[in-house]
C-alpha atoms as a PDB file:
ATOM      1  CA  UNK A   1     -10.219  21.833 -41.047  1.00  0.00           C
ATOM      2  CA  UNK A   2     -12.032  18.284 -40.848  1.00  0.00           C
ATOM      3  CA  UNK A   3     -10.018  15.463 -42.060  1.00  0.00           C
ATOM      4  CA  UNK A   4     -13.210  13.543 -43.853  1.00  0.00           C
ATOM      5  CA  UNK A   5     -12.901  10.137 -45.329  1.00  0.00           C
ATOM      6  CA  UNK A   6     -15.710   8.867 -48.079  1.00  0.00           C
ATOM      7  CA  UNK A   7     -16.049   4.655 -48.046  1.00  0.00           C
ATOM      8  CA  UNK A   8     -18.401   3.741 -51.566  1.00  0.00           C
ATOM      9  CA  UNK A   9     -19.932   0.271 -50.650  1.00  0.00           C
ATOM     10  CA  UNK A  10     -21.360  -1.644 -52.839  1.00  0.00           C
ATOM     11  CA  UNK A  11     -22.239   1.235 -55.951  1.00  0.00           C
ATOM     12  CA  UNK A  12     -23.148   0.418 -58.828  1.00  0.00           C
ATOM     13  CA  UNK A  13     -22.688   3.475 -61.200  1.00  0.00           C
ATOM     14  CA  UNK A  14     -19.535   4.688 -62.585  1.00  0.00           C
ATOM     15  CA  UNK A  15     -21.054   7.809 -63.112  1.00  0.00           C
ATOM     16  CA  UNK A  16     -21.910   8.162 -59.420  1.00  0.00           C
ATOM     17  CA  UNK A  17     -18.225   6.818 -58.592  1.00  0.00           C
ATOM     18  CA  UNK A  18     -17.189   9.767 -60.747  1.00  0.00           C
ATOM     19  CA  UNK A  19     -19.120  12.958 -59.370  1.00  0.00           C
ATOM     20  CA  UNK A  20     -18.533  11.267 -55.800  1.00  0.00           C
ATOM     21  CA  UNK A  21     -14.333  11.717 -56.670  1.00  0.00           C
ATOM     22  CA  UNK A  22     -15.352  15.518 -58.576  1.00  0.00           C
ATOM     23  CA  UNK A  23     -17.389  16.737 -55.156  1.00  0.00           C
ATOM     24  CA  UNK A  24     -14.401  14.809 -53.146  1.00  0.00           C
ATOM     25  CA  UNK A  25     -11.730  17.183 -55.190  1.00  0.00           C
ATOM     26  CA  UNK A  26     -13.871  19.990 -54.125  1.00  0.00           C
ATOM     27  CA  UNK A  27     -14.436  19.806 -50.475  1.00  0.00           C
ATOM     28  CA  UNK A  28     -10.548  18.545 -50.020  1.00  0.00           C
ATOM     29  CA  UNK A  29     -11.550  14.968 -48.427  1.00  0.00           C
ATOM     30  CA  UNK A  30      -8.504  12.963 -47.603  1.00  0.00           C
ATOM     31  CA  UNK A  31      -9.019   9.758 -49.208  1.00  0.00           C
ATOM     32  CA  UNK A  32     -11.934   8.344 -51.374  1.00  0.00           C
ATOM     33  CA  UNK A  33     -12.022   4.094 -50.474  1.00  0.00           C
ATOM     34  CA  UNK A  34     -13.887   1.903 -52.802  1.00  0.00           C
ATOM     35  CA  UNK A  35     -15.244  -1.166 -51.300  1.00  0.00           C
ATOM     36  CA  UNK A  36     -17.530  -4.216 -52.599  1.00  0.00           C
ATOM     37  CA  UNK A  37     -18.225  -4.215 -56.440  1.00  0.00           C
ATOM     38  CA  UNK A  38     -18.396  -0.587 -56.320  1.00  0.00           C
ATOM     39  CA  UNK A  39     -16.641   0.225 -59.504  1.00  0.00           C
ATOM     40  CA  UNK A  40     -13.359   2.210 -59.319  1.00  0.00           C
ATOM     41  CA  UNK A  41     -10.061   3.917 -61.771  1.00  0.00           C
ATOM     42  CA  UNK A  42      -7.048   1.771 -62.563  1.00  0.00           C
ATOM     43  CA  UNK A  43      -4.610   0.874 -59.189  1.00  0.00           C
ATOM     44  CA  UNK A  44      -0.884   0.760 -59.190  1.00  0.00           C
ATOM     45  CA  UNK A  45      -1.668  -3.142 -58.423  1.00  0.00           C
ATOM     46  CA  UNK A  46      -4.767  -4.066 -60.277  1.00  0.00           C
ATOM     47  CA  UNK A  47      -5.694  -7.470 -60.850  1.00  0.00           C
ATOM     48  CA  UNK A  48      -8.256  -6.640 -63.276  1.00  0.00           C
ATOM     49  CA  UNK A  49      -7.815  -7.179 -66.955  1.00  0.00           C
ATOM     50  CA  UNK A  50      -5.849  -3.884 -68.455  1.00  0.00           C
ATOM     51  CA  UNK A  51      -8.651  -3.304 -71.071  1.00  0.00           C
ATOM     52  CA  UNK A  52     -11.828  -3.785 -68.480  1.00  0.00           C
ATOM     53  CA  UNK A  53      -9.932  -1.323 -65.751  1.00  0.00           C
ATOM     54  CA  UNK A  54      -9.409   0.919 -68.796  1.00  0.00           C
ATOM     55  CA  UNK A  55     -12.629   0.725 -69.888  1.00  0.00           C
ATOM     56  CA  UNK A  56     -14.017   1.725 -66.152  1.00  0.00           C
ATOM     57  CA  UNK A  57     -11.944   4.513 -65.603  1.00  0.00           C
ATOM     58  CA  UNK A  58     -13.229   5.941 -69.117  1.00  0.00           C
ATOM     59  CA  UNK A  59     -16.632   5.778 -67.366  1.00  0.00           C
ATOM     60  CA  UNK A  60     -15.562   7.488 -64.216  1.00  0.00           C
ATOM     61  CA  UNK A  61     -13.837  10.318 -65.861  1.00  0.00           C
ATOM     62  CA  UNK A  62     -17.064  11.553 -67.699  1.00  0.00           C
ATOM     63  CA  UNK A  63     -18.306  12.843 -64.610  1.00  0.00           C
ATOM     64  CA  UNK A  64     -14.794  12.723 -62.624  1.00  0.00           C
ATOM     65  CA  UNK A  65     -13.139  14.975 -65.253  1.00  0.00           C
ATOM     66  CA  UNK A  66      -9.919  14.093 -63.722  1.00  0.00           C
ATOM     67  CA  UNK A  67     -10.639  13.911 -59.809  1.00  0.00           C
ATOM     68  CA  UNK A  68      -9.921  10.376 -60.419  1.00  0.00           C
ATOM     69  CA  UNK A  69      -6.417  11.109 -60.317  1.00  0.00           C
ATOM     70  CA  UNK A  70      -6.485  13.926 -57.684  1.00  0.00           C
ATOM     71  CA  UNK A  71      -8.195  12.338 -55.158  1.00  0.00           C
ATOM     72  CA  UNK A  72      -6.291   9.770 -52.677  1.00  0.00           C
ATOM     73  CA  UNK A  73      -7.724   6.978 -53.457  1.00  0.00           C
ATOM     74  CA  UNK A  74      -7.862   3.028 -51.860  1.00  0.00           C
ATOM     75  CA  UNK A  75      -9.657  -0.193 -52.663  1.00  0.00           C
ATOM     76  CA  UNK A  76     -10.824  -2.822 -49.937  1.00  0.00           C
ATOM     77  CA  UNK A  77     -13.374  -5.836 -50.475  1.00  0.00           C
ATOM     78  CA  UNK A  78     -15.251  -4.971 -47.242  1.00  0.00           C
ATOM     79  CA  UNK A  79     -15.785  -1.339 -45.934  1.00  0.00           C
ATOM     80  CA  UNK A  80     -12.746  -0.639 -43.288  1.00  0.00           C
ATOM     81  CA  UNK A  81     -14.424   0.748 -40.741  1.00  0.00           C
ATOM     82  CA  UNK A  82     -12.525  -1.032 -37.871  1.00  0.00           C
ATOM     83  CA  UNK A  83      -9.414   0.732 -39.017  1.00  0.00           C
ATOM     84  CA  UNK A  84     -11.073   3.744 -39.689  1.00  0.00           C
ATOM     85  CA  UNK A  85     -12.078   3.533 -36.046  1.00  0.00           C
ATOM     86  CA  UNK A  86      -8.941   2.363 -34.129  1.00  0.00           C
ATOM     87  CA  UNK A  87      -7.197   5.923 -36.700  1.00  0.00           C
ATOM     88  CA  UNK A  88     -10.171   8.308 -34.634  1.00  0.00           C
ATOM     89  CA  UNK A  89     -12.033   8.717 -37.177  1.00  0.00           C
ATOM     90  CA  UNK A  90     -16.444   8.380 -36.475  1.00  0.00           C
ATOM     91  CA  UNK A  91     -18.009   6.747 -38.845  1.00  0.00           C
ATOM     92  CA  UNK A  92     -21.452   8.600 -40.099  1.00  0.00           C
ATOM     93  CA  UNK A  93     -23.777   6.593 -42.328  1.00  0.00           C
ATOM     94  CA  UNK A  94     -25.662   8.613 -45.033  1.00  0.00           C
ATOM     95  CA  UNK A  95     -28.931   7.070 -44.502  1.00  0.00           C
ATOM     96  CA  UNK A  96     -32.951   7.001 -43.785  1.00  0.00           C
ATOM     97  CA  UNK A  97     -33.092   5.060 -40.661  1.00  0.00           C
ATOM     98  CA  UNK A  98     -35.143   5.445 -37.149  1.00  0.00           C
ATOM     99  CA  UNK A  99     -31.602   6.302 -35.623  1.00  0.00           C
ATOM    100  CA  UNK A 100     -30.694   9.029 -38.094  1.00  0.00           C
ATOM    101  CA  UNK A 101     -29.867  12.419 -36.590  1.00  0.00           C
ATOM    102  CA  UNK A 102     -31.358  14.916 -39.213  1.00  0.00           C
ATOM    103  CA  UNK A 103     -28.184  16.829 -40.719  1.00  0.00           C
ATOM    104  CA  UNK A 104     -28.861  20.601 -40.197  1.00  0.00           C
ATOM    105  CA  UNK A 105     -28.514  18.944 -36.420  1.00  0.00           C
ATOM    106  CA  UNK A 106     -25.725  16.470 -36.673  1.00  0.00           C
ATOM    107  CA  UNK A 107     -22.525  18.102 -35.127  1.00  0.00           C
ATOM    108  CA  UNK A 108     -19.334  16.658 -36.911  1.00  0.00           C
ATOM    109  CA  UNK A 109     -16.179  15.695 -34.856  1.00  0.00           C
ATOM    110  CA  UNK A 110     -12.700  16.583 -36.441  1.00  0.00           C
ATOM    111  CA  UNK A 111     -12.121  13.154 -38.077  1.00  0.00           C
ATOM    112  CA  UNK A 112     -15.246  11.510 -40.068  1.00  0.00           C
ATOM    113  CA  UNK A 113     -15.513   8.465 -42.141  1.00  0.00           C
ATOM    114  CA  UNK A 114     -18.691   8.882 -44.266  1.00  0.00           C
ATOM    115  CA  UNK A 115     -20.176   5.783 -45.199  1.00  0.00           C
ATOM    116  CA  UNK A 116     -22.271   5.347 -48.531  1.00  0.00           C
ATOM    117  CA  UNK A 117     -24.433   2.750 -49.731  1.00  0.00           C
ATOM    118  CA  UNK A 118     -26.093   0.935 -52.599  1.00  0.00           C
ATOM    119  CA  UNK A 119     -28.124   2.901 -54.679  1.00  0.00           C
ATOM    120  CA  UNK A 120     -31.179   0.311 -54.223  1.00  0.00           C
ATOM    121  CA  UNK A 121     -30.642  -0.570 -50.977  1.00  0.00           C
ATOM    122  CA  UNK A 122     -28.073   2.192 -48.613  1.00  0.00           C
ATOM    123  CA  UNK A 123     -26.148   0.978 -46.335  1.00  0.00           C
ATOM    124  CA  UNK A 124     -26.492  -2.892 -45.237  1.00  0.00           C
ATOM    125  CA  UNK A 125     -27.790  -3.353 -42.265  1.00  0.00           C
ATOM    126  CA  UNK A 126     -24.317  -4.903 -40.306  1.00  0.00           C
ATOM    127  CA  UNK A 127     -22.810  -2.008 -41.895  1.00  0.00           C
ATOM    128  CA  UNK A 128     -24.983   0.536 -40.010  1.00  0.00           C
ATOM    129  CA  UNK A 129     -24.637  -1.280 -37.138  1.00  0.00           C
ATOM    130  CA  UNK A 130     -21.440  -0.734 -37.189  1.00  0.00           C
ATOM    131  CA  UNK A 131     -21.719   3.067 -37.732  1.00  0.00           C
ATOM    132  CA  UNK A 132     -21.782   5.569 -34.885  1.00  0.00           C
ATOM    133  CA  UNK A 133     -23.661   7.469 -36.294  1.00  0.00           C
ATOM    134  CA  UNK A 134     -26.099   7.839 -39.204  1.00  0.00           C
ATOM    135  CA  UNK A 135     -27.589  11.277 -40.545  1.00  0.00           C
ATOM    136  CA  UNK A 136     -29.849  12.096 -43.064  1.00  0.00           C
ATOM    137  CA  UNK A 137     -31.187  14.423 -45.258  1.00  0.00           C
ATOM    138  CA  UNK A 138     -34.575  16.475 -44.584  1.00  0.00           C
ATOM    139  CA  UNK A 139     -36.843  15.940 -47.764  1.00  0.00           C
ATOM    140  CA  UNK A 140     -39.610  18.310 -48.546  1.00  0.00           C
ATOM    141  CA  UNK A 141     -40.527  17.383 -51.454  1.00  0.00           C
ATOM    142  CA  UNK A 142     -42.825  14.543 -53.404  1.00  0.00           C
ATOM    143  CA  UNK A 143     -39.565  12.354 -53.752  1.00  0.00           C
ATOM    144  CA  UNK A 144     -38.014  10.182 -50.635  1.00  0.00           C
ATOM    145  CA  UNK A 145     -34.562  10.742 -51.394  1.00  0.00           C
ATOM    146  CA  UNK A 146     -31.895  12.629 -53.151  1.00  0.00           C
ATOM    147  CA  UNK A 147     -29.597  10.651 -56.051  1.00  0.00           C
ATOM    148  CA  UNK A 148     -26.861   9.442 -53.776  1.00  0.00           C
ATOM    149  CA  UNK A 149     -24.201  11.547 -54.981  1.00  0.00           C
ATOM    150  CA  UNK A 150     -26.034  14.483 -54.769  1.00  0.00           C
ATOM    151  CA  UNK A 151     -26.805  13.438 -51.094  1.00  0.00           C
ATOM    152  CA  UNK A 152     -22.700  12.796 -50.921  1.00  0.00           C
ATOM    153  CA  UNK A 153     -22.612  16.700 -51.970  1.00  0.00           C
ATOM    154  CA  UNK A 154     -25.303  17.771 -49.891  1.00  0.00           C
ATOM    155  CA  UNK A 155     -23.921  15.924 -46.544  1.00  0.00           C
ATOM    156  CA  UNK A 156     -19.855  16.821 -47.606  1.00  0.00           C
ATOM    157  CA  UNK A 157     -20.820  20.758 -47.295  1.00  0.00           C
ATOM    158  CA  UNK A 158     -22.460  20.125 -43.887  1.00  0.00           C
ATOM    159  CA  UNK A 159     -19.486  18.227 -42.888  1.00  0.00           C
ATOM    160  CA  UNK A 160     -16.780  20.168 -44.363  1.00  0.00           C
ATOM    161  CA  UNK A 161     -18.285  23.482 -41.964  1.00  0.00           C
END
C-alpha cells in the first residue's frame, strides 16, 4: 500500500478542510498537514483563542463528521515539502499547469506528498516549483475545474491504486 501524505496550503473553507480529512479517513492517508491560513481542528498546543479553535473545528466537523479526530494530523506555517522530500516522499501538485501529467497517466511512486492549493488561485507558483511533479484532472465538460476537494477525492483514488 502507498504511504500518501495530503499538505492544504493556503484554503480557505472549513468545509473543504472537512471533506478533505472525511476522503483522507477513507483512502487511509498517513497524515493530513495544514499549512498557511488554511483553517484546521483544535492542536494539543494551540495558540489560538479556546473559543475561535472551538468554533473552527465545529465548522470542520459538518463535513468531517469526525475524521478530524481520526486522521493524523500536523500544522506548519509554510508547506514542508523539504522534509517531505529528504523522508522519500515525491511531492505531486494537484494542478492545471503546462507541466501537468494528465492523471489516468501519472504513475505514483510508493511514498507521495500531495500538494493542494488555494481555491482561487492552486498552488503558488514557488510552491510548484518546488513540486516534482504536478497532475491534473481531464475535464470534459463546460466547467474548467472540479471543487478542490472533489479533485482531492478524484486524484486520492488514482493514487491510492
Amino acid at each position: 500500500m502507498r504511504k500518501i501524505v495530503v499538505i492544504a496550503h493556503n484554503i480557505r473553507s472549513t468545509h473543504n478542510v472537512g471533506a478533505f480529512l472525511r476522503t483522507c479517513d477513507g483512502f487511509g492517508v498517513q497524515k493530513f498537514i495544514f499549512s498557511g491560513y488554511t483553517p484546521y481542528p483544535t492542536l494539543d498546543d494551540d495558540t489560538r483563542l479556546p473559543h475561535f479553535a472551538d468554533k473552527i473545528t465545529r465548522q470542520i466537523h459538518k463535513t468531517a463528521l469526525g475524521a478530524e479526530t481520526t486522521v493524523p494530523i500536523e500544522r506548519y506555517e509554510l508547506p514542508p515539502i523539504e522534509t517531505l522530500k529528504l523522508a522519500g516522499y515525491t511531492i505531486v501538485g494537484l494542478e492545471q499547469d503546462e507541466r501537468s501529467v494528465m492523471l489516468p497517466d501519472y504513475n505514483a511512486p510508493q511514498k507521495v506528498a500531495l500538494l493542494l492549493g488555494n481555491e482561487i488561485d492552486g498552488i503558488y507558483p514557488e510552491y510548484r516549483e518546488q513540486c516534482d511533479a504536478l497532475i491534473e484532472i481531464p475535464m470534459h465538460g463546460s466547467k474548467e475545474s472540479f471543487n478542490v476537494s472533489v479533485a482531492t477525492g478524484i486524484a486520492l483514488y488514482h493514487l491510492s491504486l
